[in-house]
Protein backbone atom coordinates (compact mmCIF):
# COMPACT_ATOMS: atom_id res chain seq x y z
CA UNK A 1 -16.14 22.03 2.20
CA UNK A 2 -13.56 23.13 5.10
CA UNK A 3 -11.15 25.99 4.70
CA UNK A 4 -8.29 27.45 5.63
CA UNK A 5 -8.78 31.60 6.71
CA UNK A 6 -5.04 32.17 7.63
CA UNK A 7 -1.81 29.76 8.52
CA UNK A 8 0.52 31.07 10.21
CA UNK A 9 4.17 29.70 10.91
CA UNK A 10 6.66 30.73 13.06
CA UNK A 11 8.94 29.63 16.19
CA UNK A 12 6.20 28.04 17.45
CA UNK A 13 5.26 25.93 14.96
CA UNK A 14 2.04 26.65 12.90
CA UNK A 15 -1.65 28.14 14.15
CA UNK A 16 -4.49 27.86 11.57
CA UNK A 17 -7.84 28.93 11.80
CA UNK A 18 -10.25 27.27 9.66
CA UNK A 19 -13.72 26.52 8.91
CA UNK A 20 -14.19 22.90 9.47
CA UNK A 21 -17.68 20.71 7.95
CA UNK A 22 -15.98 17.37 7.74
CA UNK A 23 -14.74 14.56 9.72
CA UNK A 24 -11.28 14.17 9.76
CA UNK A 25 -9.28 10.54 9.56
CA UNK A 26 -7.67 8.90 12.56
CA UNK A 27 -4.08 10.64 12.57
CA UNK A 28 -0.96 12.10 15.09
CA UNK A 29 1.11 14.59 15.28
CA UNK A 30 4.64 15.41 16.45
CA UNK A 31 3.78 18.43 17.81
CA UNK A 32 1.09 19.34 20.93
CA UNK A 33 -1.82 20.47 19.55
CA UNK A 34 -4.55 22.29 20.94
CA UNK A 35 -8.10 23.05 19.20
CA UNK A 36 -10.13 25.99 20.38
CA UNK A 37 -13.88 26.48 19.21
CA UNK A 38 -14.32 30.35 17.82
CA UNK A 39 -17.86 30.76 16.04
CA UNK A 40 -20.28 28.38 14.47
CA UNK A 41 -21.80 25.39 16.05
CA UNK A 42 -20.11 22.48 18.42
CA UNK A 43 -18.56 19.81 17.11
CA UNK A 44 -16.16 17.05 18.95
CA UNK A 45 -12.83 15.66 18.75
CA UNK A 46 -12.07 11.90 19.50
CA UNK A 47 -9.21 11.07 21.20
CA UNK A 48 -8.18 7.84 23.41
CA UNK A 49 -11.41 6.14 22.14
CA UNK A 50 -13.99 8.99 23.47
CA UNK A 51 -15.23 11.93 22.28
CA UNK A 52 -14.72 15.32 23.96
CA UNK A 53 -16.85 18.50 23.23
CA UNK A 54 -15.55 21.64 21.25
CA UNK A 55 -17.30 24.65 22.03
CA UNK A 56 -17.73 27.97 23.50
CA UNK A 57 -16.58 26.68 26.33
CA UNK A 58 -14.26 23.35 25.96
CA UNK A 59 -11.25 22.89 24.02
CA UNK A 60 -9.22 20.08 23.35
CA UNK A 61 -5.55 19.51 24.14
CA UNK A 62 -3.82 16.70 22.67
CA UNK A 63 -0.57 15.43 23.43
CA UNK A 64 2.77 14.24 21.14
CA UNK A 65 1.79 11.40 18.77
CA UNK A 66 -1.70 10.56 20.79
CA UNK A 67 -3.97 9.87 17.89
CA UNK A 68 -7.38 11.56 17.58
CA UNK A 69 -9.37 13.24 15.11
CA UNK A 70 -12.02 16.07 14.29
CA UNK A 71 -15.87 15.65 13.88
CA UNK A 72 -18.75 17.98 13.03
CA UNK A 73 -22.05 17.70 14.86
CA UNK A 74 -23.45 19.70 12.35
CA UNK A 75 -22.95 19.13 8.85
CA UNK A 76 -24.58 21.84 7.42
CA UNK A 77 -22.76 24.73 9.25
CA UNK A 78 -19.03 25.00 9.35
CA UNK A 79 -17.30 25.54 12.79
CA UNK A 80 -14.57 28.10 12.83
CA UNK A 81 -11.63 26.54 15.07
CA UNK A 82 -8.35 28.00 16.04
CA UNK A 83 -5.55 25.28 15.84
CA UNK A 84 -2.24 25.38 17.28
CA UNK A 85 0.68 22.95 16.54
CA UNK A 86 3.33 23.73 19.18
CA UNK A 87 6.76 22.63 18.48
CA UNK A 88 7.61 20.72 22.33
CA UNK A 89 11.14 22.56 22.12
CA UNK A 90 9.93 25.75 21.57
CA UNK A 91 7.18 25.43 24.58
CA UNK A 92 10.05 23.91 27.01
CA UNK A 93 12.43 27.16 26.18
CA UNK A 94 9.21 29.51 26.95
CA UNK A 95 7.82 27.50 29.46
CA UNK A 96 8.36 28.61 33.03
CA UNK A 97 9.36 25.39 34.52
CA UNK A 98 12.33 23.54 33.14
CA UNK A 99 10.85 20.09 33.84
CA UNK A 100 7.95 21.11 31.69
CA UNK A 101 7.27 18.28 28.50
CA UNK A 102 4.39 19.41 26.16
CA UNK A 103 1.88 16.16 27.31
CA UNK A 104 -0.82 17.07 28.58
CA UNK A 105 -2.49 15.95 31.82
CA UNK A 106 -5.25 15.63 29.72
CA UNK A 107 -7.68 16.21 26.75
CA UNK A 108 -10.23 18.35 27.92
CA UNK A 109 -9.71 22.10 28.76
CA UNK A 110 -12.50 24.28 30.47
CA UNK A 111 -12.05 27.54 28.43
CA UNK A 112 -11.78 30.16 31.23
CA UNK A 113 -11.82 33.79 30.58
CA UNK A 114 -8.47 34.50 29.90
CA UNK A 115 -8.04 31.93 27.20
CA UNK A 116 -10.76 32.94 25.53
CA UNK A 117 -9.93 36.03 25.23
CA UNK A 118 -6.97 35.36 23.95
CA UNK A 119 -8.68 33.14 21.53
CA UNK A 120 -11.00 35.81 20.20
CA UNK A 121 -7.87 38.41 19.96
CA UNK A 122 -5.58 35.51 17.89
CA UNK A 123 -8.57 34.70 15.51
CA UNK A 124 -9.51 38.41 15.18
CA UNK A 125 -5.78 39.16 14.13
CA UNK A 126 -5.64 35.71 11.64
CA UNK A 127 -8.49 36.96 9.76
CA UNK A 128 -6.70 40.38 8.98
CA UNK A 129 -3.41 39.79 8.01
CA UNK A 130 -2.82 43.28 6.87
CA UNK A 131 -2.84 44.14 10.84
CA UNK A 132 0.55 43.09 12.20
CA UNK A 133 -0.07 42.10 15.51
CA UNK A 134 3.25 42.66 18.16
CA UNK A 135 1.52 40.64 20.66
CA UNK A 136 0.61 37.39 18.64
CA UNK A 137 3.27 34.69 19.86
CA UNK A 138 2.46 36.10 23.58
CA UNK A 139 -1.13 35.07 22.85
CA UNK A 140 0.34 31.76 21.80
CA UNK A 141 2.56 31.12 24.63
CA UNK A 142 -0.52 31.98 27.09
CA UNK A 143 -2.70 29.54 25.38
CA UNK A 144 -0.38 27.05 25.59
CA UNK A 145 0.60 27.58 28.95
CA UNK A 146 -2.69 28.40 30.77
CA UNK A 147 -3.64 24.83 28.72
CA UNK A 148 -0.96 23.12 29.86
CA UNK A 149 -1.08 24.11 33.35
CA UNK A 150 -4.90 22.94 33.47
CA UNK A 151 -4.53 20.03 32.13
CA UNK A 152 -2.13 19.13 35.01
CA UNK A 153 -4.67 19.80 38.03
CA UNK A 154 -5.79 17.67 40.37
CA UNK A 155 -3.84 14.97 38.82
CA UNK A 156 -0.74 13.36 40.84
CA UNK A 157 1.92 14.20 38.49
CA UNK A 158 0.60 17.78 38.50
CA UNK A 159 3.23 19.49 40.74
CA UNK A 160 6.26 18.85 38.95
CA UNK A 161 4.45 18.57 35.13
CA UNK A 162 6.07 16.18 33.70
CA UNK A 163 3.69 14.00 31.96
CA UNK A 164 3.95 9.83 32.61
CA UNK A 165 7.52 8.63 32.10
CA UNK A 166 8.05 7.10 28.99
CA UNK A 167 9.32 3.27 28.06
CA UNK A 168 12.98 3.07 26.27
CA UNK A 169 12.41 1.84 23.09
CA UNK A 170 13.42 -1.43 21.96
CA UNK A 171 15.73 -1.31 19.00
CA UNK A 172 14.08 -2.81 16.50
CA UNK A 173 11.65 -0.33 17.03
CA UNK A 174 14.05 2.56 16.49
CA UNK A 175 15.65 0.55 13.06
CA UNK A 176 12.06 0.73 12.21
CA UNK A 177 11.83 4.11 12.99
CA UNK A 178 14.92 5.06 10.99
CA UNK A 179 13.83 2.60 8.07
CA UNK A 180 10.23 4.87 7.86
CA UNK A 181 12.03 7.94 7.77
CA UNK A 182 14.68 7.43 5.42
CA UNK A 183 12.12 6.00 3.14
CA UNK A 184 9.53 7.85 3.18
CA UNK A 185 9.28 8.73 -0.68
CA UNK A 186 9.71 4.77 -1.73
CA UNK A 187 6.91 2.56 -2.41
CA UNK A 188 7.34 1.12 1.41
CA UNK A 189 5.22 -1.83 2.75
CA UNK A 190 5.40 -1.82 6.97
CA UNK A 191 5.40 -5.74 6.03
CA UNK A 192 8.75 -5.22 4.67
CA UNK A 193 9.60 -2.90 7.72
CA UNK A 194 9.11 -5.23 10.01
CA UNK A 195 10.87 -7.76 8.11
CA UNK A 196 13.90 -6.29 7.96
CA UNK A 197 13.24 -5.27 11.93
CA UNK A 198 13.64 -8.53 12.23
CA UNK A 199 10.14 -8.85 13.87
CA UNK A 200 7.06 -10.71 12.34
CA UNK A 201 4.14 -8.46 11.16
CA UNK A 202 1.73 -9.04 14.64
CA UNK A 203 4.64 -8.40 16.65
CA UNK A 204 5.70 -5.37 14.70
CA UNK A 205 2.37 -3.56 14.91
CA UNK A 206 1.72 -4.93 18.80
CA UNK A 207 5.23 -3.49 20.07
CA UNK A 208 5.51 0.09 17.74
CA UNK A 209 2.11 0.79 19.06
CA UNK A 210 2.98 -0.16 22.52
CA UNK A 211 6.55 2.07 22.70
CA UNK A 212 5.61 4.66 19.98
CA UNK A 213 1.63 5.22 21.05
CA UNK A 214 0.35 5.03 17.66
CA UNK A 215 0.24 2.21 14.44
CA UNK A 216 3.17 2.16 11.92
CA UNK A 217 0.19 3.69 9.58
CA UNK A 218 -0.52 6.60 11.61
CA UNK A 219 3.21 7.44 12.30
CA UNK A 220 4.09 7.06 8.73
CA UNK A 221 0.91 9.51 7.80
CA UNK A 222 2.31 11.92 10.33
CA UNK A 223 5.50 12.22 8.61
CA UNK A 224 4.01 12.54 5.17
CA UNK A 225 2.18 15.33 6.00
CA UNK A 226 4.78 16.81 8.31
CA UNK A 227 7.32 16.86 5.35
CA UNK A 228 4.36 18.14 2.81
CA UNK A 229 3.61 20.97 4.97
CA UNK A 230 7.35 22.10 5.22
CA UNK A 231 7.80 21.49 1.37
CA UNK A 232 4.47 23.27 0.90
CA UNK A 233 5.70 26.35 2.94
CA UNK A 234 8.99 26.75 2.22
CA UNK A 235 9.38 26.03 -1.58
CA UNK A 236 7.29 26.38 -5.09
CA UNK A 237 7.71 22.74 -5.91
CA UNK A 238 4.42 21.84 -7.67
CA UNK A 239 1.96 20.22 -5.56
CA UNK A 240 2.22 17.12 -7.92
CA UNK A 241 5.43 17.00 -7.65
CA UNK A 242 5.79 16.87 -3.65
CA UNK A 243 2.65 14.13 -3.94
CA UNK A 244 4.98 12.19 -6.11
CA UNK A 245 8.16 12.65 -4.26
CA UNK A 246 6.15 11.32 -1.23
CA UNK A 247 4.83 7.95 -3.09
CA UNK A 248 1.30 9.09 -3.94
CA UNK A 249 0.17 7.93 -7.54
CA UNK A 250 -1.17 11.24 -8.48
CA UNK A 251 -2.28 14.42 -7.07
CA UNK A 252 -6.00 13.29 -6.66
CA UNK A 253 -4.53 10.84 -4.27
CA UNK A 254 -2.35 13.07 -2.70
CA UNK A 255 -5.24 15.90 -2.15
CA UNK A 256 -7.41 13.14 -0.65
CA UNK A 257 -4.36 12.43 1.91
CA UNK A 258 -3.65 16.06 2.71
CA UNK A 259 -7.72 16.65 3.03
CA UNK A 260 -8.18 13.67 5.39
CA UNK A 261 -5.25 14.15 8.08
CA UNK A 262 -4.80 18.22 7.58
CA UNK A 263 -8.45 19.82 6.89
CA UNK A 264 -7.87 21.71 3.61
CA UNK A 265 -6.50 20.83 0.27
CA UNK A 266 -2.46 21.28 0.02
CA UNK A 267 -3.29 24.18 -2.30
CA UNK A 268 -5.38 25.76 -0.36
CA UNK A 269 -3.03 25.61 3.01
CA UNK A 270 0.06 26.93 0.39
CA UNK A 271 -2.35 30.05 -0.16
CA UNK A 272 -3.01 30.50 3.07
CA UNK A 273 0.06 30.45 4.64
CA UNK A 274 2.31 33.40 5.96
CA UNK A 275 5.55 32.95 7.60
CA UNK A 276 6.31 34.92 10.57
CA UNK A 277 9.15 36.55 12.19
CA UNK A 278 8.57 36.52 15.80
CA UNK A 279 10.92 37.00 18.64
């Protein structure tokens, strides 16, 4: 079963490091996200319908809201993998050009030496939290940035790293949007969504996936989770009682959702969180 070794959350939004022996369901994120391989054996992540190796010496970037998910190769051996979620505002203050968006150029990184030394160092100072490390978010900000900046070579938007322009979205798309979010604990059918959109249920899932990059399912998931995780961290609500407040029947059902799109149970990521200070 996967685990969770350390969570940490901060300015830059969360890095885990956790043992991983499952597959993972199809889900997004708000944030960029980057998956480094530490110990154990390869695995892959899929992401815009192919899979891309995770090892000793690949990671994976994955942009804003660009759905993917996690795989084992082997299932009888857990893979230790360093995850970062990096809050796009927080990269764009640290980054060193101000045109710079968190999308990557794309999904595959070569881990070179630096980064994986600053791998090594990160996961070395998760997995003693006792140690208080002075130089953790630098380690984060270089892995994000050495990353980033890879992703954009040799491609023609590389110079200015911006990542491809994105379409203005139509406004029934943002009423959805709005009608998702201030929603999100009620018994809500996307048939009902796109109803009162004022779009018919093919057109609905044909034009949010189009303008959004991702199904009405997958973005709803994504802010599930994103609103467990803060509830999770920041409060001792019982974990039945956040499952509830978020429309799942019971906490079975909720642990299955939290399990599926966020590796560990939501007990098991409360425990392992620590918040930190950083500057």
């Amino acid at each position: 079963m996967s685990s969770a070794f350390a969570v940490f959350h901060g300015a830059f939004g969360r890095v885990c490091l956790y043992a991983m022996d499952r597959q993972m369901a199809p889900h997004a994120h708000r944030e960029g996200h980057l998956i480094f391989h530490v110990d154990g054996p390869a695995a892959t992540v899929m992401a815009d319908d192919r899979y891309y190796p995770l090892s000793a010496g690949q990671a994976v970037a994955i942009s804003p809201w660009q759905t993917h998910y996690y795989r084992p190769l082997d299932l009888q051996n857990p893979t230790l993998v360093l995850v970062l979620y990096i809050r796009p505002g927080w990269f764009l203050e640290a980054s060193r050009r101000a045109s710079s968006s968190l999308r990557f150029g794309r999904v595959g990184i070569e881990v070179t030496d630096p980064l994986a030394r600053n791998v090594y160092a990160t996961a070395h100072a998760m997995m003693d939290p006792e140690h208080e490390d002075p130089l953790l978010e630098e380690r984060i900000w270089s892995l994000t940035q050495g990353a980033f900046d890879q992703s954009w070579q040799w491609t023609a938007r590389g110079l200015g790293f911006t990542g491809p322009a994105l379409p203005a979205r139509d406004f029934r798309i943002r009423k959805a949007i709005r009608l998702l979010q201030d929603r999100l604990g009620e018994p809500l059918q996307l048939d009902m969504v796109a109803r009162e959109a004022g779009l018919s249920r093919p057109h609905f899932y044909k034009l949010f996936r189009s303008q959004v990059g991702v199904t009405p399912n997958v973005y709803l998931n994504a802010l599930r989770m994103e609103q467990a995780i803060d509830r999770l961290t920041a409060s001792h609500e019982a974990v039945s009682d956040i499952g509830l407040d978020l429309g799942f029947s019971s906490q079975a059902s909720f642990s299955r959702f939290f399990i599926a799109n966020g590796v560990v149970a939501p007990s098991a990521y409360r425990r392992s969180v620590q918040q930190l200070q950083l500057h």
